[in-house]
N, C-alpha and C. Protein backbone atom coordinates (compact mmCIF):
# COMPACT_ATOMS: atom_id res chain seq x y z
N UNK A 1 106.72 7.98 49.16
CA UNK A 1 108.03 7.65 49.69
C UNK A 1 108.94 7.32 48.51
N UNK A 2 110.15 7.99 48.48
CA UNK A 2 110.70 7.74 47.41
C UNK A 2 111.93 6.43 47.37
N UNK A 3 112.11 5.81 46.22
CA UNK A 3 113.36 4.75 46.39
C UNK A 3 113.73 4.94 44.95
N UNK A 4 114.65 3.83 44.72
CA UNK A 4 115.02 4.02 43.76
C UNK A 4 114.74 4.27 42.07
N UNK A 5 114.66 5.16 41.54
CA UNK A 5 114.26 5.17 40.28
C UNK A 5 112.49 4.87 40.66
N UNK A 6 111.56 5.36 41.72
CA UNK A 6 110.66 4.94 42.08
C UNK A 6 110.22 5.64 43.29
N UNK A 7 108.84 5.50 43.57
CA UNK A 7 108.44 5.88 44.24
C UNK A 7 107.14 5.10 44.71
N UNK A 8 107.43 4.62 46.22
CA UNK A 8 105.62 4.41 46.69
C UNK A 8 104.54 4.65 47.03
N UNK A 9 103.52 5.44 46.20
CA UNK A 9 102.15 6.64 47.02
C UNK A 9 101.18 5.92 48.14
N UNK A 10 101.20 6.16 48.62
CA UNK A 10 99.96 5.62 49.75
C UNK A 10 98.67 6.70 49.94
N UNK A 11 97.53 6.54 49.74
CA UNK A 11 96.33 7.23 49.75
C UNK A 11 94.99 6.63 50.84
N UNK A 12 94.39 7.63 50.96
CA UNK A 12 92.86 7.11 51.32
C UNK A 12 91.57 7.07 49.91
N UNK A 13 91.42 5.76 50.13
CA UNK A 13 89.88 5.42 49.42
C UNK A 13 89.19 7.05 49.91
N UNK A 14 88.22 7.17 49.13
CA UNK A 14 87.57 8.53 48.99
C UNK A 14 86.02 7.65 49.64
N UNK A 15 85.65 8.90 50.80
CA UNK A 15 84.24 8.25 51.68
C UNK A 15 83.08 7.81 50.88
N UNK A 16 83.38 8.93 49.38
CA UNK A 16 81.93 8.46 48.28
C UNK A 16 82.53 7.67 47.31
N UNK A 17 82.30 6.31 46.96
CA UNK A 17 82.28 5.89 45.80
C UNK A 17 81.27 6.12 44.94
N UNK A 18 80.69 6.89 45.20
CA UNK A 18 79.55 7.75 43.93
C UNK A 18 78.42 6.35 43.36
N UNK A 19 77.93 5.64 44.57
CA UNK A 19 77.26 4.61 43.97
C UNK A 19 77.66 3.30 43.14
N UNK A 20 79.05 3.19 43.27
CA UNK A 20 79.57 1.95 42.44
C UNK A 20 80.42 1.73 42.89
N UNK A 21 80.87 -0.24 43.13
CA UNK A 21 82.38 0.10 43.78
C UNK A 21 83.44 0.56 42.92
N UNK A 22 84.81 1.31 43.68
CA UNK A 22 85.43 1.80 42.83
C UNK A 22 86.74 0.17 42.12
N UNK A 23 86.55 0.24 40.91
CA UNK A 23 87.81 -0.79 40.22
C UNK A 23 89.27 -0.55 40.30
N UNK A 24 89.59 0.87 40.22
CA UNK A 24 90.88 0.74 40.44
C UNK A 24 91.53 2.69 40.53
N UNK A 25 92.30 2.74 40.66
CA UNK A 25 93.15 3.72 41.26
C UNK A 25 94.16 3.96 40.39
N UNK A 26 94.27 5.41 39.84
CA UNK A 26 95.62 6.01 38.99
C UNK A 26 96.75 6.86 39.89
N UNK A 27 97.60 6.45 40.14
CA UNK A 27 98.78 7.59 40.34
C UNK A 27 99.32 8.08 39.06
N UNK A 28 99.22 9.69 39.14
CA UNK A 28 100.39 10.31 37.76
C UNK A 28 101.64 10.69 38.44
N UNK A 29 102.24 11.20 37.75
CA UNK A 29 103.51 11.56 38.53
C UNK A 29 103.20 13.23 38.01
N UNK A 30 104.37 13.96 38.80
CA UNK A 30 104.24 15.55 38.11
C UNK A 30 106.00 15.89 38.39
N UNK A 31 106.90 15.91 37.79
CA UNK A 31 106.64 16.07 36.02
C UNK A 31 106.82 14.95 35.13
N UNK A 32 106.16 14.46 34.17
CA UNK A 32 106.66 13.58 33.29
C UNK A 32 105.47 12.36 33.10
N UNK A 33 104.01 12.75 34.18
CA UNK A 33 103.26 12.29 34.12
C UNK A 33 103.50 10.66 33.56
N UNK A 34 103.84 9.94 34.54
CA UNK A 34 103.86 8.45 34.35
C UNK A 34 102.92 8.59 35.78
N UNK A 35 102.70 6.83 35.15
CA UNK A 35 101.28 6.28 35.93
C UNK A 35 101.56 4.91 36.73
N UNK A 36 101.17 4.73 37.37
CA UNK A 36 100.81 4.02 37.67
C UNK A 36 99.50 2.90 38.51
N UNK A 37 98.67 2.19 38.13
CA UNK A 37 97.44 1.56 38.42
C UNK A 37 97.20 0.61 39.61
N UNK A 38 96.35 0.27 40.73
CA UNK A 38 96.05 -0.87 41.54
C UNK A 38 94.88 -0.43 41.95
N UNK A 39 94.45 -1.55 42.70
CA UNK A 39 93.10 -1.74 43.23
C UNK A 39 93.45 -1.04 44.87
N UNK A 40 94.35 -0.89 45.24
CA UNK A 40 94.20 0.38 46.44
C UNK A 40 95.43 0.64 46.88
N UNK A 41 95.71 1.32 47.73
CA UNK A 41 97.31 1.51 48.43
C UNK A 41 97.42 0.64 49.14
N UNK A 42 99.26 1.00 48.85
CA UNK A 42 99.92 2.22 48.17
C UNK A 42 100.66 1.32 46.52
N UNK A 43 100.38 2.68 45.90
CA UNK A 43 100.69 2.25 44.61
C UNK A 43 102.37 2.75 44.54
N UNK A 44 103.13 1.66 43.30
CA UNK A 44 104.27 2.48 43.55
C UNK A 44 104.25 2.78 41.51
N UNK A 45 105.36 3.85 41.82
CA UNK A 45 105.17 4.25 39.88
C UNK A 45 106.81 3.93 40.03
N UNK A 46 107.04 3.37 39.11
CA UNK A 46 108.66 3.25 38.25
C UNK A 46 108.81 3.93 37.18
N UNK A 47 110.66 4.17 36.69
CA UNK A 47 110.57 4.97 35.53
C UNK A 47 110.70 6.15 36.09
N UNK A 48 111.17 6.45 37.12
CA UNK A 48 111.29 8.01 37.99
C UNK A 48 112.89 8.22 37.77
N UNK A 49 113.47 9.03 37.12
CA UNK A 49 114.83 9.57 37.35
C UNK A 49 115.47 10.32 38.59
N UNK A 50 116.22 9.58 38.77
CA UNK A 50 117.03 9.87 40.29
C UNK A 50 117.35 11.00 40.10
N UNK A 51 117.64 11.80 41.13
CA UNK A 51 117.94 13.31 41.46
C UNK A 51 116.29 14.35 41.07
N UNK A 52 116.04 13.82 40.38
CA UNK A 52 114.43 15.18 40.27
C UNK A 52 113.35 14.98 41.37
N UNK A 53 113.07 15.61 41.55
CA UNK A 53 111.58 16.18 42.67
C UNK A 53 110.99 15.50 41.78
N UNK A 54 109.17 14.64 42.64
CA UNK A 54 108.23 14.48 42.10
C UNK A 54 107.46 14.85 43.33
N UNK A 55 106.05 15.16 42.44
CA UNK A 55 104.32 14.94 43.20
C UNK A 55 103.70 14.17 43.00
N UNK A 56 102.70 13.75 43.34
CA UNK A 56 101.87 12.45 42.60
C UNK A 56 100.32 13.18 43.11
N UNK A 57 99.69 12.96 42.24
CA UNK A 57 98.35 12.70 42.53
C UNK A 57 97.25 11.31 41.67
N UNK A 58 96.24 11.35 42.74
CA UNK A 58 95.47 9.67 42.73
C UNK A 58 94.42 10.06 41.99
N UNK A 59 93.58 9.41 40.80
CA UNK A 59 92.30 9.49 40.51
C UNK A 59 91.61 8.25 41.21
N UNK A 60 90.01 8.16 41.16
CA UNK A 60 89.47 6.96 41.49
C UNK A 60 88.77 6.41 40.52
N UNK A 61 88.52 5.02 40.31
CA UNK A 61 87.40 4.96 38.68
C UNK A 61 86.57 3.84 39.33
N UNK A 62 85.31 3.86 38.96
CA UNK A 62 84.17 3.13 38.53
C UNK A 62 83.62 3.21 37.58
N UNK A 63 82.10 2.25 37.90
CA UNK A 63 81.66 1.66 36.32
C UNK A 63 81.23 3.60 35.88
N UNK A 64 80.78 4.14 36.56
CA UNK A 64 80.98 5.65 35.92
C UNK A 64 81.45 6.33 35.02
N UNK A 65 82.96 5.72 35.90
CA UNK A 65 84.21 7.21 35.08
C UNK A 65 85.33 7.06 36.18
N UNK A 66 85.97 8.05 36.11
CA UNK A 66 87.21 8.13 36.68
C UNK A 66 86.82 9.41 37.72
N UNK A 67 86.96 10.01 38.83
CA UNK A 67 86.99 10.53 39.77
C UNK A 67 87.86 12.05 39.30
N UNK A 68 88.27 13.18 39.90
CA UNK A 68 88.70 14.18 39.31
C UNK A 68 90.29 13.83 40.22
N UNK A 69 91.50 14.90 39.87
CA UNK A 69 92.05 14.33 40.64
C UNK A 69 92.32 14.98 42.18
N UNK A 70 93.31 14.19 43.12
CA UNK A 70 93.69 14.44 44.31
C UNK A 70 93.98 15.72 44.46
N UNK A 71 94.57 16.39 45.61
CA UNK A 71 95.33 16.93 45.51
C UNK A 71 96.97 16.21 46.03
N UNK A 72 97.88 17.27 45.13
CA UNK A 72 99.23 16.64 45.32
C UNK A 72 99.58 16.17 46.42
N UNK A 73 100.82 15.02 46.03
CA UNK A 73 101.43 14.34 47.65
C UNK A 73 102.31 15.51 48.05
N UNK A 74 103.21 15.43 48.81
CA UNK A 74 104.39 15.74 49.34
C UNK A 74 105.51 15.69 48.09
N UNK A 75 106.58 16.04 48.41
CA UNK A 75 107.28 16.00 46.81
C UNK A 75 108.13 15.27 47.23
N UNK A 76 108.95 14.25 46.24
CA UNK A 76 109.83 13.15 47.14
C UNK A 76 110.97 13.39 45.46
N UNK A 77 112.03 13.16 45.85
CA UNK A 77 113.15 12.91 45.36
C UNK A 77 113.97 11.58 45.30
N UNK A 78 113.72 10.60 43.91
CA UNK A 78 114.11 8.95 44.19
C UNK A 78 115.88 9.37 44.20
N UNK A 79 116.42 8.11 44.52
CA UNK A 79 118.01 8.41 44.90
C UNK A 79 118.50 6.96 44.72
N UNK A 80 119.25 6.97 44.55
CA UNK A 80 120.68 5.28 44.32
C UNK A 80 121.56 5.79 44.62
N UNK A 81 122.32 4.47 45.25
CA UNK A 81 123.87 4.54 45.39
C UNK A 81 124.48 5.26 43.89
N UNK A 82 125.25 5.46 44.19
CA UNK A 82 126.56 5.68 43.01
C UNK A 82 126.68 4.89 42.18
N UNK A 83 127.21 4.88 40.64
CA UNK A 83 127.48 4.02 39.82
C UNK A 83 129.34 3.70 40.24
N UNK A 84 129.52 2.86 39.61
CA UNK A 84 131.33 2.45 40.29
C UNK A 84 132.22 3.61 39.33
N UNK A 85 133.09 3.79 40.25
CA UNK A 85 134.25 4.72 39.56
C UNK A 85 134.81 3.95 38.24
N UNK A 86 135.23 4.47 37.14
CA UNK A 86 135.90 3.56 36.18
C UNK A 86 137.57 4.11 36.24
N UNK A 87 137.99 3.43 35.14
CA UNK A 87 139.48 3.83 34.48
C UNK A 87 140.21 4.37 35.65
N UNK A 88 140.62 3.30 37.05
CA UNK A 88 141.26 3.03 38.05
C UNK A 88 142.53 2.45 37.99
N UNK A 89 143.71 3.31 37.86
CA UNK A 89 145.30 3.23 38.00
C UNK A 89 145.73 3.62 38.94
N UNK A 90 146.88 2.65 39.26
CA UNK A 90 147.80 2.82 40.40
C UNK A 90 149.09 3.09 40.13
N UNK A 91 150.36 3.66 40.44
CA UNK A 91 151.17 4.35 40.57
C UNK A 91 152.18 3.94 41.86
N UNK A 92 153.15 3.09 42.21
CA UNK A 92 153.45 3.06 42.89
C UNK A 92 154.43 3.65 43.82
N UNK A 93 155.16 3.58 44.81
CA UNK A 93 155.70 4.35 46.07
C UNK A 93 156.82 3.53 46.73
N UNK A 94 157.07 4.35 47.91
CA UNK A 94 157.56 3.77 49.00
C UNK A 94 156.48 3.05 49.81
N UNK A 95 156.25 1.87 49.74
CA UNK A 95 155.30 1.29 50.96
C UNK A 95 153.49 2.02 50.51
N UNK A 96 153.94 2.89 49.73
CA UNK A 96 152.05 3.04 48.99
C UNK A 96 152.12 3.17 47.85
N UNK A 97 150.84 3.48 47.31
CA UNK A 97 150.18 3.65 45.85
C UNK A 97 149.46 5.20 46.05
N UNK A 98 149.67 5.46 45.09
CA UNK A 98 148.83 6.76 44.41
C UNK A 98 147.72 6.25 43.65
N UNK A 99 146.70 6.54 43.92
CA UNK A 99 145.36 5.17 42.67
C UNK A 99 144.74 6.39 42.82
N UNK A 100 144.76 6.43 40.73
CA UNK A 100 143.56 7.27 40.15
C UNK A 100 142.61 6.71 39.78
N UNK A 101 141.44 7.47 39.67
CA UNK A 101 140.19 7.05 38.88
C UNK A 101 139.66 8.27 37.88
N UNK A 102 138.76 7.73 37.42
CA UNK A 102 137.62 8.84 37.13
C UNK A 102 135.81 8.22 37.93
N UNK A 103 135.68 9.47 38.31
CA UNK A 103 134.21 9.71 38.71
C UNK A 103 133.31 8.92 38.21
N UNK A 104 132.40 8.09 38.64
CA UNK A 104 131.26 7.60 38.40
C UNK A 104 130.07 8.65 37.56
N UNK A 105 130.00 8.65 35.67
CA UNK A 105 128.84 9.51 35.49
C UNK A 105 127.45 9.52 36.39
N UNK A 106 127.02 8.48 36.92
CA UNK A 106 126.11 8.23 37.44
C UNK A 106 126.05 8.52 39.23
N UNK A 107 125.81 9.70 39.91
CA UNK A 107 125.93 9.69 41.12
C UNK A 107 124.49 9.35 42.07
N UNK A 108 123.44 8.66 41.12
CA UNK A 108 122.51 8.08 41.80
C UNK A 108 121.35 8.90 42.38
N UNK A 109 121.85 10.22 41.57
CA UNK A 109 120.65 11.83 42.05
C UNK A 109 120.98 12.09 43.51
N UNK A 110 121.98 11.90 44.05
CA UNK A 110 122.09 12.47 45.53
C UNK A 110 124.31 12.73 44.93
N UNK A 111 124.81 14.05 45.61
CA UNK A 111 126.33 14.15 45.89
C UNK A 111 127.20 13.15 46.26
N UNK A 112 128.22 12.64 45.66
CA UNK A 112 129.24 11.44 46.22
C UNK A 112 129.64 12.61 47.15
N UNK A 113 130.19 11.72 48.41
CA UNK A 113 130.09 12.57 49.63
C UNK A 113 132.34 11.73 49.76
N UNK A 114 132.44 10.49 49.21
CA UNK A 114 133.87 9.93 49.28
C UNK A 114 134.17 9.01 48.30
N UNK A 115 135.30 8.56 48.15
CA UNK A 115 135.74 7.64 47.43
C UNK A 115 136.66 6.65 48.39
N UNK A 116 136.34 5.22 48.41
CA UNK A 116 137.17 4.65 49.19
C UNK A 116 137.81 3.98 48.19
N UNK A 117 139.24 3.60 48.33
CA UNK A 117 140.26 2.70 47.33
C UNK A 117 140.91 2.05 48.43
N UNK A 118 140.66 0.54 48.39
CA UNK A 118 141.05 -1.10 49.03
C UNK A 118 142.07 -1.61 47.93
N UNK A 119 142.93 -2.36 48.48
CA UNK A 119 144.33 -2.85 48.06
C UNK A 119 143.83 -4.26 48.14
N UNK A 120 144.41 -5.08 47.24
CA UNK A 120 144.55 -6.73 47.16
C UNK A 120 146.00 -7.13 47.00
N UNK A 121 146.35 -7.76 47.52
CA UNK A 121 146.15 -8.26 48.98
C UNK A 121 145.90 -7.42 50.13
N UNK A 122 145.68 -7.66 50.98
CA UNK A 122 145.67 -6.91 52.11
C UNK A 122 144.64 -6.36 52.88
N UNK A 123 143.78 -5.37 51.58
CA UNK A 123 142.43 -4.69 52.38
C UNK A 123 142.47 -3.65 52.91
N UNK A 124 143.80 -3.11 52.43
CA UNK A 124 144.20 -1.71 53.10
C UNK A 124 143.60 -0.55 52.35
N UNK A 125 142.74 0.58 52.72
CA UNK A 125 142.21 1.52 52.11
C UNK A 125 142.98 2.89 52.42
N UNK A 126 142.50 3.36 51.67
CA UNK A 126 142.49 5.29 51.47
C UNK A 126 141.28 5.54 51.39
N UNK A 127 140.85 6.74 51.95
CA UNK A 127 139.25 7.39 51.65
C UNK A 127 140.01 8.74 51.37
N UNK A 128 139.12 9.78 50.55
CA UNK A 128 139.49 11.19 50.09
C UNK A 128 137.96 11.46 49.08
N UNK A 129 138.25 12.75 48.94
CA UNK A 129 136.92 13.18 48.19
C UNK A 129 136.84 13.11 46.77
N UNK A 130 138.29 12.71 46.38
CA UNK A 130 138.41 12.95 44.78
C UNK A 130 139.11 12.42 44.35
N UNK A 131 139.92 11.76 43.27
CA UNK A 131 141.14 11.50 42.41
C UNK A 131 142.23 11.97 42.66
N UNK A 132 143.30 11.63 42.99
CA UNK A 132 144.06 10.17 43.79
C UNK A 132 143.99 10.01 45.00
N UNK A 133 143.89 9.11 44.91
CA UNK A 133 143.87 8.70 46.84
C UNK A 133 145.40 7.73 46.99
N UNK A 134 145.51 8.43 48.03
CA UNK A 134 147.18 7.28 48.32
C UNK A 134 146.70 6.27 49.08
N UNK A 135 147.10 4.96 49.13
CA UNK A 135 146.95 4.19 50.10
C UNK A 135 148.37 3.59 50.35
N UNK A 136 148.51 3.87 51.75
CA UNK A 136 150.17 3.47 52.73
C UNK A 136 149.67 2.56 53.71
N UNK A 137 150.80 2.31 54.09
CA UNK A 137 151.07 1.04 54.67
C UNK A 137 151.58 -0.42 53.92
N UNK A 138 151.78 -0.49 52.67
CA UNK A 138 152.12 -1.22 51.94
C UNK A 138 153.12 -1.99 52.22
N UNK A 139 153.25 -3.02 51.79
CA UNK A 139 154.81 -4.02 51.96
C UNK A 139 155.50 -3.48 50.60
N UNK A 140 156.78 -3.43 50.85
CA UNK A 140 157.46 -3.59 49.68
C UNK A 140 157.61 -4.32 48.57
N UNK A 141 158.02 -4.47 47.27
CA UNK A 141 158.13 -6.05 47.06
C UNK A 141 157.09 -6.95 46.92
N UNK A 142 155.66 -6.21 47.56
CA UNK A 142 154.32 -7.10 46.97
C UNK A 142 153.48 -6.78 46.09
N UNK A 143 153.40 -7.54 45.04
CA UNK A 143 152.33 -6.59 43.91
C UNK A 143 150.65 -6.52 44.38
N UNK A 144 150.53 -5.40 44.07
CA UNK A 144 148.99 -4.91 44.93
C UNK A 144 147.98 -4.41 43.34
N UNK A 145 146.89 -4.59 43.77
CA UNK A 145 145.60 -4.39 42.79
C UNK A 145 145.03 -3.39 43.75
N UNK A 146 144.09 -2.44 43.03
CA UNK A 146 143.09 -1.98 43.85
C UNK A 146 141.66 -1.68 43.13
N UNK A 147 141.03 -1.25 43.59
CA UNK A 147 139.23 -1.15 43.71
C UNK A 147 138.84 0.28 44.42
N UNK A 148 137.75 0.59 43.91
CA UNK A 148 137.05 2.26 44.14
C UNK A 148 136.28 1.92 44.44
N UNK A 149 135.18 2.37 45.34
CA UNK A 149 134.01 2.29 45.91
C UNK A 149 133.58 4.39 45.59
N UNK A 150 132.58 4.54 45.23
CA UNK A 150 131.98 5.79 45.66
C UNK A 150 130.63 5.83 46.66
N UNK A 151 130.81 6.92 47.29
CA UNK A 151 129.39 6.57 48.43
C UNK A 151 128.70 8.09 48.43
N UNK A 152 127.51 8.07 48.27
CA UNK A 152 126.85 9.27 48.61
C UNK A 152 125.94 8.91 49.74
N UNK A 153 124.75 10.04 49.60
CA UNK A 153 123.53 9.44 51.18
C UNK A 153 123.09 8.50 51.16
N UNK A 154 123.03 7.58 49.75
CA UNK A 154 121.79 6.75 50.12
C UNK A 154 123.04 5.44 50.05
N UNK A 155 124.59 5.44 50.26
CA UNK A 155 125.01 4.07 50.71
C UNK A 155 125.99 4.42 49.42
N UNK A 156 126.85 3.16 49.29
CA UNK A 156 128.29 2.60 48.59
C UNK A 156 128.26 1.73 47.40
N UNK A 157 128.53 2.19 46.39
CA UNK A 157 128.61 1.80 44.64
C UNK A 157 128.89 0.25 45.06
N UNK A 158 129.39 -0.34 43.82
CA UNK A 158 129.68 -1.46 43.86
C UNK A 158 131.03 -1.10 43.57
N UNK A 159 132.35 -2.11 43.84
CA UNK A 159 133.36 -1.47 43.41
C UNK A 159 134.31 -1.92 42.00
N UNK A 160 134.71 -0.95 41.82
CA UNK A 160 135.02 -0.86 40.25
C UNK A 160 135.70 -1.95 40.14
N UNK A 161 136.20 -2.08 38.70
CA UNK A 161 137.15 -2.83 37.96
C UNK A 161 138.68 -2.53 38.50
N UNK A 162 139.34 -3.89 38.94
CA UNK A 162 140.55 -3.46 39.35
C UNK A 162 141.84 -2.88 38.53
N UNK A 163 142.67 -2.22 39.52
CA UNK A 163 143.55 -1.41 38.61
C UNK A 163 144.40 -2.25 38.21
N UNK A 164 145.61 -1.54 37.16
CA UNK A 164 146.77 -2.27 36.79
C UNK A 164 147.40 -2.79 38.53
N UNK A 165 148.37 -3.79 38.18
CA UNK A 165 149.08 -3.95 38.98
C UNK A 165 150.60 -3.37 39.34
N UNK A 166 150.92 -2.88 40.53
CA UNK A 166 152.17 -2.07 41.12
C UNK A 166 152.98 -3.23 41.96
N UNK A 167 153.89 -2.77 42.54
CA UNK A 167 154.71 -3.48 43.76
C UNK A 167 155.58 -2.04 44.45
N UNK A 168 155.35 -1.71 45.26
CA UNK A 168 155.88 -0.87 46.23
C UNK A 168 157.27 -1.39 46.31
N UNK A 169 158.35 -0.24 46.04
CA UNK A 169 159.30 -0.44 46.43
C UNK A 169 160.32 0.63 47.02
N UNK A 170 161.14 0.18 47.22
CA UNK A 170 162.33 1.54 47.64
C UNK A 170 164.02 1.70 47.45
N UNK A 171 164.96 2.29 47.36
CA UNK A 171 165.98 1.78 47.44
C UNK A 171 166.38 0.94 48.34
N UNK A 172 167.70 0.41 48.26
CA UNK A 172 167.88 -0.09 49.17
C UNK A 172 168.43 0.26 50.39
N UNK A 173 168.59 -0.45 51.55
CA UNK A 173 169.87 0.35 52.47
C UNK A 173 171.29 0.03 52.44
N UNK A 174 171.51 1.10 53.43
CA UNK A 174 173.70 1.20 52.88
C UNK A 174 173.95 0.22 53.42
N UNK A 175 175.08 -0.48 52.40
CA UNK A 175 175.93 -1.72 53.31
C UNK A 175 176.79 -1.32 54.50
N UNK A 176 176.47 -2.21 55.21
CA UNK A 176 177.55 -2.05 56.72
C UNK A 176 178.48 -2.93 56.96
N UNK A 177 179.36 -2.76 58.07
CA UNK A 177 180.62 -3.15 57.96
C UNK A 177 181.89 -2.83 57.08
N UNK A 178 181.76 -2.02 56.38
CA UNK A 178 182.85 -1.57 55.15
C UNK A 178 183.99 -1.53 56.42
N UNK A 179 185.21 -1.89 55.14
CA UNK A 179 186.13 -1.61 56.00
C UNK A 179 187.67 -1.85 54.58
N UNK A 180 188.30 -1.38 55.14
CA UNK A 180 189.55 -0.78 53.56
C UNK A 180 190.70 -1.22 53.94
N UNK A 181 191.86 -1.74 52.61
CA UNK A 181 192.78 -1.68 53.29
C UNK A 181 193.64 -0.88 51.91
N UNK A 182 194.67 -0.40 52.45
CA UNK A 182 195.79 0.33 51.68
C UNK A 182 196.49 -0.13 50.82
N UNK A 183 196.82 0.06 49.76
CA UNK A 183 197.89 -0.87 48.76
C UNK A 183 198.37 0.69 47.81
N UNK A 184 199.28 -0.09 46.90
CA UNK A 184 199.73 0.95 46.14
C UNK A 184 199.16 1.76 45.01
N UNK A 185 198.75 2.87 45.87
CA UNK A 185 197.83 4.01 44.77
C UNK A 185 196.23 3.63 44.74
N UNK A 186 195.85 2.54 45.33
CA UNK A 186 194.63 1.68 45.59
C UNK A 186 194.39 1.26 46.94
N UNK A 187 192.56 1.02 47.11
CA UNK A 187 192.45 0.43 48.31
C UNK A 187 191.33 -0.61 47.94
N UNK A 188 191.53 -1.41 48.70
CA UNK A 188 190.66 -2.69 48.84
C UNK A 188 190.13 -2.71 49.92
């Protein structure tokens, strides 16, 4: 079963211990042959890089020797969340933000599937698949921070370092009530 950067094998004890009890149990990995040792299942091996396929197979050992090996498990693929988006700027609007990032190098061996960007104050998000995401609904006049989250299958990064700070604004509106009066060559 695979998790993160890891994997847990589960096996059956073998019906012959060949006359001795058996001491302990090897998992290898295939590829990159790491190991890992216990006295029975399930063993787990660490040190597995996210996104690659593995197999595992079990030896058995007593006061003998070591047993030949298994045949292979099932092939499992370890996976993590996302690493956090970095170098997150905002851009401001009428009532939103434009907030860039860049991509998380680290997508945890599984596809970022979104990017969510949350506003401070407020809590107001944008989701989109890529660099910039707008987030609206904004007040005018309030300075806002924001934060990236990336999410693939196995769940949601931690979220980044916040951006510069913006304040949404707009022109203003036309004055009302105007009203003129006539004079010479001029009006007031």
């Amino acid at each position: 079963t695979a998790g993160n950067g890891q994997a847990e094998v589960s096996f059956t004890a073998p019906s012959n211990d060949g006359g001795s009890t058996i001491t302990s149990y090897t998992v290898t990995s295939s590829p990159g042959g790491l190991t890992g040792t216990g006295s029975g299942s399930p063993i787990t091996i660490s040190g597995l890089t996210n996104g690659t396929a593995y197999t595992f197979t079990v030896t058995a050992t007593n006061a003998a020797g070591t047993s030949t090996a298994s045949s292979a498990s099932n092939s499992v693929t370890p996976k993590a969340v996302p690493g956090a988006p970095t170098g997150v700027s905002a851009a401001a609007g009428n009532g939103q933000a434009e907030v860039s990032f860049t991509a998380p190098s680290n997508d945890g061996g599984s596809t970022i599937t979104s990017y969510t960007v949350t506003s401070s104050p407020g809590g107001l998000t944008g989701t989109g698949s890529g660099s910039p995401i707008t987030v609206s609904g904004l007040t005018n006049g309030t300075a806002y921070t924001f934060t990236v989250t990336a999410t693939n299958a196995e769940g949601t990064s931690i979220a980044s370092s916040a951006s510069n700070e913006v304040t949404p604004r707009t022109v203003p509106d036309a004055p009302t009530g105007v009203t003129a009066t006539a004079g010479n060559g001029q009006a007031e």
